[in-house]
N, C-alpha and C. Protein backbone atom coordinates (compact mmCIF):
# COMPACT_ATOMS: atom_id res chain seq x y z
N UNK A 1 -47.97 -19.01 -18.85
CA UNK A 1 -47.01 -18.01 -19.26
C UNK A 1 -45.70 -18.24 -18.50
N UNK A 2 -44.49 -18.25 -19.05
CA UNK A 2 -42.84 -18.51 -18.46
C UNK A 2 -42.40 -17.39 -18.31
N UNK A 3 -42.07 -16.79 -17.10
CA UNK A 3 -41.47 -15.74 -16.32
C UNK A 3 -40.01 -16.44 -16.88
N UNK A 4 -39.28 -15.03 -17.13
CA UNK A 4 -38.29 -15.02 -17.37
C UNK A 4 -37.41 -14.97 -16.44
N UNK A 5 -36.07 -15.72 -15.86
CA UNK A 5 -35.40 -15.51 -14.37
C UNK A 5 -34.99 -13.76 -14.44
N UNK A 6 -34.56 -12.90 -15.40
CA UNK A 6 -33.95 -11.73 -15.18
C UNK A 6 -34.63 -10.81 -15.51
N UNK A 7 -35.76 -10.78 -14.37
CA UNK A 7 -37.20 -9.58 -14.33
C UNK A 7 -36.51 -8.36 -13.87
N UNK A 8 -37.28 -7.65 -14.26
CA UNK A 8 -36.54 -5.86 -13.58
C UNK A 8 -35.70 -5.99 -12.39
N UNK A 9 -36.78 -6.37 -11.42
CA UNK A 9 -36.46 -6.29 -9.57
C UNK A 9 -34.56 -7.07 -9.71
N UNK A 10 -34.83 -7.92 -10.49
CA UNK A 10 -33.34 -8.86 -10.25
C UNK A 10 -32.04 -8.02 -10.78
N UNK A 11 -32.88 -7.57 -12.09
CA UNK A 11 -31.30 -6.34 -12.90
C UNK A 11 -31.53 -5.29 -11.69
N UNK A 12 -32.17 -4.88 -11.44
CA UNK A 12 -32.13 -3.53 -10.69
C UNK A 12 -31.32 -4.08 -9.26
N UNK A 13 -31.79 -5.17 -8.45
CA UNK A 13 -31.35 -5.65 -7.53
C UNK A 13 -29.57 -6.14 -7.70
N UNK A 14 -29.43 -6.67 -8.84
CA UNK A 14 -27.56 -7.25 -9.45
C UNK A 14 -26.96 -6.03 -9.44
N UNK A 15 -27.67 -4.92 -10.24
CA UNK A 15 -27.01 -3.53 -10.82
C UNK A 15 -26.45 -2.87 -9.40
N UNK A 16 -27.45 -2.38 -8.19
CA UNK A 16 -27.18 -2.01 -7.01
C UNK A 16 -25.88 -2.97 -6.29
N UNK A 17 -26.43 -3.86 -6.21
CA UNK A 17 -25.15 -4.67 -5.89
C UNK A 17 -23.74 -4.27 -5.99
N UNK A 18 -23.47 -4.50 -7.94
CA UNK A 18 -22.48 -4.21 -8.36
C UNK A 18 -21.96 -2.72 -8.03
N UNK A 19 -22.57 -2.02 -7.98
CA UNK A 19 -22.25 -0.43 -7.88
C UNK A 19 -21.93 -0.36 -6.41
N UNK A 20 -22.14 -1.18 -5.65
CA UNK A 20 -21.79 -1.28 -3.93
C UNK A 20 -20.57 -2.13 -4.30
N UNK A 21 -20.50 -2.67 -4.86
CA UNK A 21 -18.94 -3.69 -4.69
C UNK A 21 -18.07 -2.72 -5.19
N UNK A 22 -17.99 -2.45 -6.20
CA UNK A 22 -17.01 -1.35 -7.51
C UNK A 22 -16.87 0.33 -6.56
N UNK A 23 -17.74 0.24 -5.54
CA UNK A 23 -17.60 1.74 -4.83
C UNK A 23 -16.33 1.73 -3.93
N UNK A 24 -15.89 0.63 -3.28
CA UNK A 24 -14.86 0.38 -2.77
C UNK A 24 -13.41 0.78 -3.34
N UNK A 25 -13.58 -0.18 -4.78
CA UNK A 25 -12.49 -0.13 -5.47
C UNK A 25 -11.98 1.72 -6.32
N UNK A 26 -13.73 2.09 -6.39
CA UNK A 26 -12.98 3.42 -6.98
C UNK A 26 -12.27 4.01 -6.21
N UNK A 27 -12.90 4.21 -4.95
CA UNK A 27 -12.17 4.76 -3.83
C UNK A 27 -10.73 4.49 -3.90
N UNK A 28 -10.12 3.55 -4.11
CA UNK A 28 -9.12 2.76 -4.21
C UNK A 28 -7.71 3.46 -5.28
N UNK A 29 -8.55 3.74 -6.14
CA UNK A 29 -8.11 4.29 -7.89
C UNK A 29 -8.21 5.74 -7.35
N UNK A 30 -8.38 6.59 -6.32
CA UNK A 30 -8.17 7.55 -5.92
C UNK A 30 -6.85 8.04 -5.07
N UNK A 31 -6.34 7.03 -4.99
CA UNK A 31 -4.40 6.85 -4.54
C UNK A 31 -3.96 6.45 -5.59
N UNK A 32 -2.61 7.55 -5.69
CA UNK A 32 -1.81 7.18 -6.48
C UNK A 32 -0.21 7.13 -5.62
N UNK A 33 0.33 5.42 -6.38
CA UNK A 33 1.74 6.21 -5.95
C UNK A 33 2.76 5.65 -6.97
N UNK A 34 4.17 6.80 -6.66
CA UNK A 34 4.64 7.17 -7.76
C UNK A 34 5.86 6.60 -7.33
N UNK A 35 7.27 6.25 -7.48
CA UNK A 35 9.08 6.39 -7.04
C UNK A 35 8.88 5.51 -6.10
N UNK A 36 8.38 3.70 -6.10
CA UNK A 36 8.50 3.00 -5.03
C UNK A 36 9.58 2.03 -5.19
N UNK A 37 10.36 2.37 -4.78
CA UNK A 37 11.67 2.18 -4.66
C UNK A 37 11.92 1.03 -2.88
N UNK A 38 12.66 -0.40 -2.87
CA UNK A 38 12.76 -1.13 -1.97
C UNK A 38 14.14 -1.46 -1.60
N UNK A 39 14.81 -0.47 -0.53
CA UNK A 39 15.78 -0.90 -0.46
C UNK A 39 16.51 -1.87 0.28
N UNK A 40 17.35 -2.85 0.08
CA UNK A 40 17.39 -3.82 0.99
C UNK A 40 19.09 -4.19 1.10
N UNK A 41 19.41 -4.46 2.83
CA UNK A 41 20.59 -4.87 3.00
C UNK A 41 21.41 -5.92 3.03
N UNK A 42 22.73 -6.19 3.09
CA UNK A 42 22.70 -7.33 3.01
C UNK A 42 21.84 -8.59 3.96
N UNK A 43 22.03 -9.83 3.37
CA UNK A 43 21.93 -11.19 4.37
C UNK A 43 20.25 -10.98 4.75
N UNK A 44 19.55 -11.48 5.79
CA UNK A 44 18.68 -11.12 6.19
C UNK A 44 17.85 -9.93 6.87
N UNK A 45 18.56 -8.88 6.94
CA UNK A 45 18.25 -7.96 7.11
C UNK A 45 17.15 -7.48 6.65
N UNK A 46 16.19 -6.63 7.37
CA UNK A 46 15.03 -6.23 6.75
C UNK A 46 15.30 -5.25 5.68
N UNK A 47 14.24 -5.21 5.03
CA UNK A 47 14.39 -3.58 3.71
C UNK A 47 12.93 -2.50 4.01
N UNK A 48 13.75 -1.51 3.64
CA UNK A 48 12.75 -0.65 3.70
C UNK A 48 12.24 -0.18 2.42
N UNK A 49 10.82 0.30 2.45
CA UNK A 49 10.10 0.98 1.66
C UNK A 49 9.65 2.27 1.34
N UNK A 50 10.22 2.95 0.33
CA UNK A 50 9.93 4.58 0.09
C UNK A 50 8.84 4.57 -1.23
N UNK A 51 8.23 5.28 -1.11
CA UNK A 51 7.42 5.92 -2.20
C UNK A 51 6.47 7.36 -1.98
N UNK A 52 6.34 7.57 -3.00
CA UNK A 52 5.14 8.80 -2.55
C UNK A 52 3.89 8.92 -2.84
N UNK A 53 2.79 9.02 -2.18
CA UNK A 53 1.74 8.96 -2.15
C UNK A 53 0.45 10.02 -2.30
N UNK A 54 -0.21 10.21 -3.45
CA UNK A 54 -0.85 11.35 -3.38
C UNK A 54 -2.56 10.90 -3.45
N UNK A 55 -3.28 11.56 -2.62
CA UNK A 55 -4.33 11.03 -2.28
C UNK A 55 -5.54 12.05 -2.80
N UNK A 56 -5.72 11.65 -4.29
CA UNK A 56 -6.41 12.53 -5.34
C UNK A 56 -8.05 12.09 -4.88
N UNK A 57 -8.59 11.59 -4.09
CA UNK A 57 -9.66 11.34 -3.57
C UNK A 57 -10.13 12.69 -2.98
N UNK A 58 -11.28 12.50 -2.26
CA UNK A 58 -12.43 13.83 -1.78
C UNK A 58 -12.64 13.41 -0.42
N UNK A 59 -11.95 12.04 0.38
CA UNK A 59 -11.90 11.80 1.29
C UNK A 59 -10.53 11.27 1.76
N UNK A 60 -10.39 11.19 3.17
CA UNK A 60 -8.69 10.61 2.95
C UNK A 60 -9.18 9.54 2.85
N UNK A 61 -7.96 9.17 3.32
CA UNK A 61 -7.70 7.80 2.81
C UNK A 61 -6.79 6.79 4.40
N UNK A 62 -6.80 5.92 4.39
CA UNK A 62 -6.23 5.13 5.23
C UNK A 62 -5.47 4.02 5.70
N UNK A 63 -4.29 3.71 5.41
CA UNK A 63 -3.19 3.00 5.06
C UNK A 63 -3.23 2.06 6.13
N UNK A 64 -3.69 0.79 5.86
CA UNK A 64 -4.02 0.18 7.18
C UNK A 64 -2.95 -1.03 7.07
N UNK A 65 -2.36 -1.09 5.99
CA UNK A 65 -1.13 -2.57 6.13
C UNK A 65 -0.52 -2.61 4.78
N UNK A 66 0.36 -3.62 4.62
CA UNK A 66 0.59 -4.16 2.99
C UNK A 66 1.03 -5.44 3.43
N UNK A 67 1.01 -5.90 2.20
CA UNK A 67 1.48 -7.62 2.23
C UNK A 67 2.19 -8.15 0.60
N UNK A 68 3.28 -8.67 0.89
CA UNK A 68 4.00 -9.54 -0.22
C UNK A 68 4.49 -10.69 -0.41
N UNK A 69 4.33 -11.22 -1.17
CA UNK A 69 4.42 -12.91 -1.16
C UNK A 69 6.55 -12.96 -1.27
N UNK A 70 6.85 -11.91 -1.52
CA UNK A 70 8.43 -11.96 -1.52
C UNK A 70 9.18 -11.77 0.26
N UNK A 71 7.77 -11.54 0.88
CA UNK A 71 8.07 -11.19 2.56
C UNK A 71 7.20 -11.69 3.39
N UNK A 72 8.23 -12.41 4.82
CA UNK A 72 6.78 -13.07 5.78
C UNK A 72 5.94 -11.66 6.11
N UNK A 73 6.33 -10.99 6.37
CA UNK A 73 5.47 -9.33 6.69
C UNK A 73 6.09 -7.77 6.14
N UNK A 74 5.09 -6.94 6.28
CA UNK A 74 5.03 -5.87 5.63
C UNK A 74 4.83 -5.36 6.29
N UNK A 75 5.13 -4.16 7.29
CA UNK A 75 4.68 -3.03 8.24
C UNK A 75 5.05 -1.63 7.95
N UNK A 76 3.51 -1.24 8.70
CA UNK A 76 4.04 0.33 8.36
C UNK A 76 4.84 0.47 9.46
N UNK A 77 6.04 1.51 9.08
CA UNK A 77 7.47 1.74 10.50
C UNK A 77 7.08 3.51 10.27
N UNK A 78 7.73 4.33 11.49
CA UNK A 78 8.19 5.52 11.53
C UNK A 78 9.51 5.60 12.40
N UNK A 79 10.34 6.65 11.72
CA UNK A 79 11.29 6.61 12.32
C UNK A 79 11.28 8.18 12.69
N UNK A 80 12.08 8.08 14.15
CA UNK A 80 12.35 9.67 14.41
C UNK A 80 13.43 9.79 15.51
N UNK A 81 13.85 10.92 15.68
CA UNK A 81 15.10 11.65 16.47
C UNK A 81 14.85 12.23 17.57
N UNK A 82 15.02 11.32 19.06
CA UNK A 82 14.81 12.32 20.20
C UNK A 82 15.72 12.72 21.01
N UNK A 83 16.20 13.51 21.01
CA UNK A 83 17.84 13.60 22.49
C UNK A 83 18.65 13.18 21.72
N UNK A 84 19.12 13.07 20.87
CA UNK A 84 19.83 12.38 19.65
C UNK A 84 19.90 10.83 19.67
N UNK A 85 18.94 10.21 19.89
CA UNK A 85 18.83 9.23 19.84
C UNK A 85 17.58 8.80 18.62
N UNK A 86 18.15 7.40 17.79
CA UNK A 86 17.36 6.85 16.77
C UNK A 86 16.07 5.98 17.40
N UNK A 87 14.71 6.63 17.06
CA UNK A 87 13.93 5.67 17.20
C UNK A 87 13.13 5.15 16.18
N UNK A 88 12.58 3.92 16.45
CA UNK A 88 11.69 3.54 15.10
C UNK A 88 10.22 2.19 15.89
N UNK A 89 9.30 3.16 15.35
CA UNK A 89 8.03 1.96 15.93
C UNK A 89 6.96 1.30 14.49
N UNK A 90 6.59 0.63 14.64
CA UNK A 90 5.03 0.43 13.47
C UNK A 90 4.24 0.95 13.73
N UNK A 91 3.09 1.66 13.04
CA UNK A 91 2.18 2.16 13.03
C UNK A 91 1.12 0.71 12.58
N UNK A 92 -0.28 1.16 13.40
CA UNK A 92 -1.19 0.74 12.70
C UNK A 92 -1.93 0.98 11.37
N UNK A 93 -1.86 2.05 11.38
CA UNK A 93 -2.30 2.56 10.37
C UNK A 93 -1.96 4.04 10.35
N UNK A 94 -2.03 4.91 8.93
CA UNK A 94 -1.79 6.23 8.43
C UNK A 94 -2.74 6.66 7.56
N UNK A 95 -3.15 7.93 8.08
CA UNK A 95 -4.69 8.42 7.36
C UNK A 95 -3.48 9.71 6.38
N UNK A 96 -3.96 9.71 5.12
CA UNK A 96 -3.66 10.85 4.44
C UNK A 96 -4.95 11.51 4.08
N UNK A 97 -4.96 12.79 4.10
CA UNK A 97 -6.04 13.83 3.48
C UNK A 97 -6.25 13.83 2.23
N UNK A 98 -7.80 14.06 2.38
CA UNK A 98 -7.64 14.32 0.82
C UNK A 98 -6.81 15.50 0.12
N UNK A 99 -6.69 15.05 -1.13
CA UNK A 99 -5.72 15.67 -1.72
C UNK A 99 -4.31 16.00 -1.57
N UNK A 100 -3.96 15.50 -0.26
CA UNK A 100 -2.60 15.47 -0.26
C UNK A 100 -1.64 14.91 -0.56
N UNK A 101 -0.47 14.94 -0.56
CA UNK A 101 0.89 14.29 -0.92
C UNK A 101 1.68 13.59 -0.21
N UNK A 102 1.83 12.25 0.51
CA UNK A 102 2.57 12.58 1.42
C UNK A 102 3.82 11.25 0.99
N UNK A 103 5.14 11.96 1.40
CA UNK A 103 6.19 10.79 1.64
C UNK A 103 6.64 9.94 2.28
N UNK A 104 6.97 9.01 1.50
CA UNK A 104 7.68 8.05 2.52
C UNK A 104 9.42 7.64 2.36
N UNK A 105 10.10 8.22 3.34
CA UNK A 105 11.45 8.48 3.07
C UNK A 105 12.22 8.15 4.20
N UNK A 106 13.37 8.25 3.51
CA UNK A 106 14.33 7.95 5.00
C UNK A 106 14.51 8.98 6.30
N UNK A 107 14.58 7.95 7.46
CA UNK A 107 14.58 8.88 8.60
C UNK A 107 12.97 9.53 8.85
N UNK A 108 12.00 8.70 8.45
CA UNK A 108 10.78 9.05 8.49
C UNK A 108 10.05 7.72 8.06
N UNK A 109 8.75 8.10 7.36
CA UNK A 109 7.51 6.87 7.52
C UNK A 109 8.40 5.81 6.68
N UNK A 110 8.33 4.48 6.51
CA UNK A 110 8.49 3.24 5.52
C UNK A 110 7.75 2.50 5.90
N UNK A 111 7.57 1.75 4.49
CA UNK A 111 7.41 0.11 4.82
C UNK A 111 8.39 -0.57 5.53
N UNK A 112 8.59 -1.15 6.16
CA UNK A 112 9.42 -2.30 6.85
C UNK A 112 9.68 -3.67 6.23
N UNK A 113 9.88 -4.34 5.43
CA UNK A 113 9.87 -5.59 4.66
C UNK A 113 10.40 -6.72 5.92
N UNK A 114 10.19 -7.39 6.50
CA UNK A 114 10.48 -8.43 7.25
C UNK A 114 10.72 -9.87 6.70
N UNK A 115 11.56 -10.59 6.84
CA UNK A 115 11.18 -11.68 6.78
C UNK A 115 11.82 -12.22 5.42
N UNK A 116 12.54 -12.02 4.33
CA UNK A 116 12.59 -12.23 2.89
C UNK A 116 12.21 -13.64 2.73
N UNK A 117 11.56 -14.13 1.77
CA UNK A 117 11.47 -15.41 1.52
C UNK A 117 11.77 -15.64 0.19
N UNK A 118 13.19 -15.01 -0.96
CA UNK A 118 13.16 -15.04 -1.66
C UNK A 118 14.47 -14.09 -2.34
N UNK A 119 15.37 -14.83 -3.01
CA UNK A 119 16.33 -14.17 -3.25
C UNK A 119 16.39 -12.80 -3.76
N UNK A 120 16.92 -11.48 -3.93
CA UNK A 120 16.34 -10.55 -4.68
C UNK A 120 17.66 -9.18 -4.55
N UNK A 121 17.84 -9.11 -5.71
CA UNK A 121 19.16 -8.21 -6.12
C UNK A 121 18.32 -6.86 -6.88
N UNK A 122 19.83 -6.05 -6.56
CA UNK A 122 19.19 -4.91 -6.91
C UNK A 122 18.96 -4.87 -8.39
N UNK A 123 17.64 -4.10 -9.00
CA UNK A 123 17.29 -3.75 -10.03
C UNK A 123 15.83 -4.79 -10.00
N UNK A 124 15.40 -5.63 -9.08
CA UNK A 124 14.33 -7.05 -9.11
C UNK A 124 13.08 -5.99 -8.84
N UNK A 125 11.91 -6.49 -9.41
CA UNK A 125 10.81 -6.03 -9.10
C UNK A 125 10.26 -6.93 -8.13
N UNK A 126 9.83 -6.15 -7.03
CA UNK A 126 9.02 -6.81 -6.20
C UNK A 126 7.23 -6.52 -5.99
N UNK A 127 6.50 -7.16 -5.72
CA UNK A 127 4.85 -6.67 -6.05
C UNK A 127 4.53 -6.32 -4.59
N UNK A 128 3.90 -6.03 -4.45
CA UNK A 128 3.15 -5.25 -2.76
C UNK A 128 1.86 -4.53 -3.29
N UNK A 129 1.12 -5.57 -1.95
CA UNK A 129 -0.23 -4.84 -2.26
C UNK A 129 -0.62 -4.01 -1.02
N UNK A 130 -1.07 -2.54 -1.46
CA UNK A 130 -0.78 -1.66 -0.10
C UNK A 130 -2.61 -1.89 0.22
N UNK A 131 -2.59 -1.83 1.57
CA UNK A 131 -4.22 -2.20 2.01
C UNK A 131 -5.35 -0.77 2.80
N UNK A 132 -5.95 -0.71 2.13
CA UNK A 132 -6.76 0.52 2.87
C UNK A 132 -7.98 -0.25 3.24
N UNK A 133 -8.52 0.91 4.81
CA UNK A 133 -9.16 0.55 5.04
C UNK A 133 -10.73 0.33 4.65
N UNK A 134 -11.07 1.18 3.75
CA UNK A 134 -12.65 0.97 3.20
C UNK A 134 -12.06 1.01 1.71
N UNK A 135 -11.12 0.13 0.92
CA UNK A 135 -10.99 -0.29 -0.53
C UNK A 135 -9.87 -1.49 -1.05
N UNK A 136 -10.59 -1.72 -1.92
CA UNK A 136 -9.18 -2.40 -2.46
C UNK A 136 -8.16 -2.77 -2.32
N UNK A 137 -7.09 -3.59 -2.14
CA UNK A 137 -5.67 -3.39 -2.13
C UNK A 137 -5.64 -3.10 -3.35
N UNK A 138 -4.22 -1.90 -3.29
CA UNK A 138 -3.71 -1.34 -4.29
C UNK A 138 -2.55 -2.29 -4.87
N UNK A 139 -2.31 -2.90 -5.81
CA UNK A 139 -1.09 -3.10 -6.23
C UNK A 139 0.03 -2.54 -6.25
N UNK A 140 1.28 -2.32 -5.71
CA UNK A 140 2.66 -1.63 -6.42
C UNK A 140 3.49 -2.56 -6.66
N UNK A 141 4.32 -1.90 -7.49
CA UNK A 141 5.81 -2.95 -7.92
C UNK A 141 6.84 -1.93 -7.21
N UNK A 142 7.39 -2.52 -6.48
CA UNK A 142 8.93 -1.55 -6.05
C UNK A 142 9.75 -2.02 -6.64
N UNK A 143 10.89 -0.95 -7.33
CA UNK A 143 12.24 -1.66 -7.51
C UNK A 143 12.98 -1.61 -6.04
N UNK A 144 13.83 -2.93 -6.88
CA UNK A 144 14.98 -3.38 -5.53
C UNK A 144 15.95 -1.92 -5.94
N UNK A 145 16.54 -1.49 -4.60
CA UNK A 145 17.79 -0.70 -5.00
C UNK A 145 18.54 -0.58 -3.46
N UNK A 146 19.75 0.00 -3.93
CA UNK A 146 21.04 0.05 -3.17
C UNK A 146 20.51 0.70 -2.28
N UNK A 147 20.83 0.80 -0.88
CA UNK A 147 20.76 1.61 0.06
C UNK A 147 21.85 2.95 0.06
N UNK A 148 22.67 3.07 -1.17
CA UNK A 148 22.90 4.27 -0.94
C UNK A 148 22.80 4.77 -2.37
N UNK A 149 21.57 4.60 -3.08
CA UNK A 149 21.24 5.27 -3.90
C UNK A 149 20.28 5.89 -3.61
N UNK A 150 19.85 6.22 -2.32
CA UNK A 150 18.95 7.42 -1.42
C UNK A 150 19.46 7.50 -1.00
């Protein structure tokens, strides 16, 4: 008698599998973001990154990097005001709650774009994949725009 290679134990064993790989990614499809907008200055100068982020998941969520092939690096930055003085550091990472909203704007959280490796005028789409820590990278497209159209 010829045993067939795809006996129960093996679908049941592939099926589990798959539902452990794809659990990541839903998690993933539980961020949304919306107005990602990249603004950048002249010459080499770095650009920054705004968008907003709403974290329609049941757990937060955890913003652990991004990366773009249009930049040697991608960092998360915060900026803030002490004694009237401008400061700005990277973060390792940023946990949002579930269900919350949160921005990324000027004079506060951005991406940091470092590095350009690639010509890019305003109105250019650029791709960025934002990285969490237990899913997926997320894809975004930012538009390029003026720094004083925020």
């Amino acid at each position: 008698m010829l045993r067939h290679p795809f006996n129960a134990p093996r679908l049941l064993a592939g099926g589990m599998l798959l539902m452990l790989i794809t659990a990541g990614h839903a998690s993933g499809q539980d961020v949304q973001i919306s107005d990602a907008r990249l603004s950048l200055l002249p010459g080499e100068q770095p650009g920054a990154g705004y968008f907003q982020l709403h974290n329609t998941g049941d757990e937060a969520a955890v913003l652990v990097g991004a990366q773009s092939d249009a930049f040697e690096e991608v960092e998360i930055h915060v900026s803030s005001e002490e004694n009237g003085m401008a400061h700005m550091h990277a973060l390792e990472q940023l946990e949002i709650e579930a269900g919350e909203r949160f921005e990324f704007a000027p004079k506060g959280h951005h991406l940091m774009f470092i590095g350009r490796k690639q010509t890019l005028s305003e109105g250019d789409d650029v791709e960025v994949l934002l990285e969490f820590d237990d899913a997926q990278p997320l894809p975004v497209t930012f538009d390029v725009v003026s720094p004083a159209s925020l």
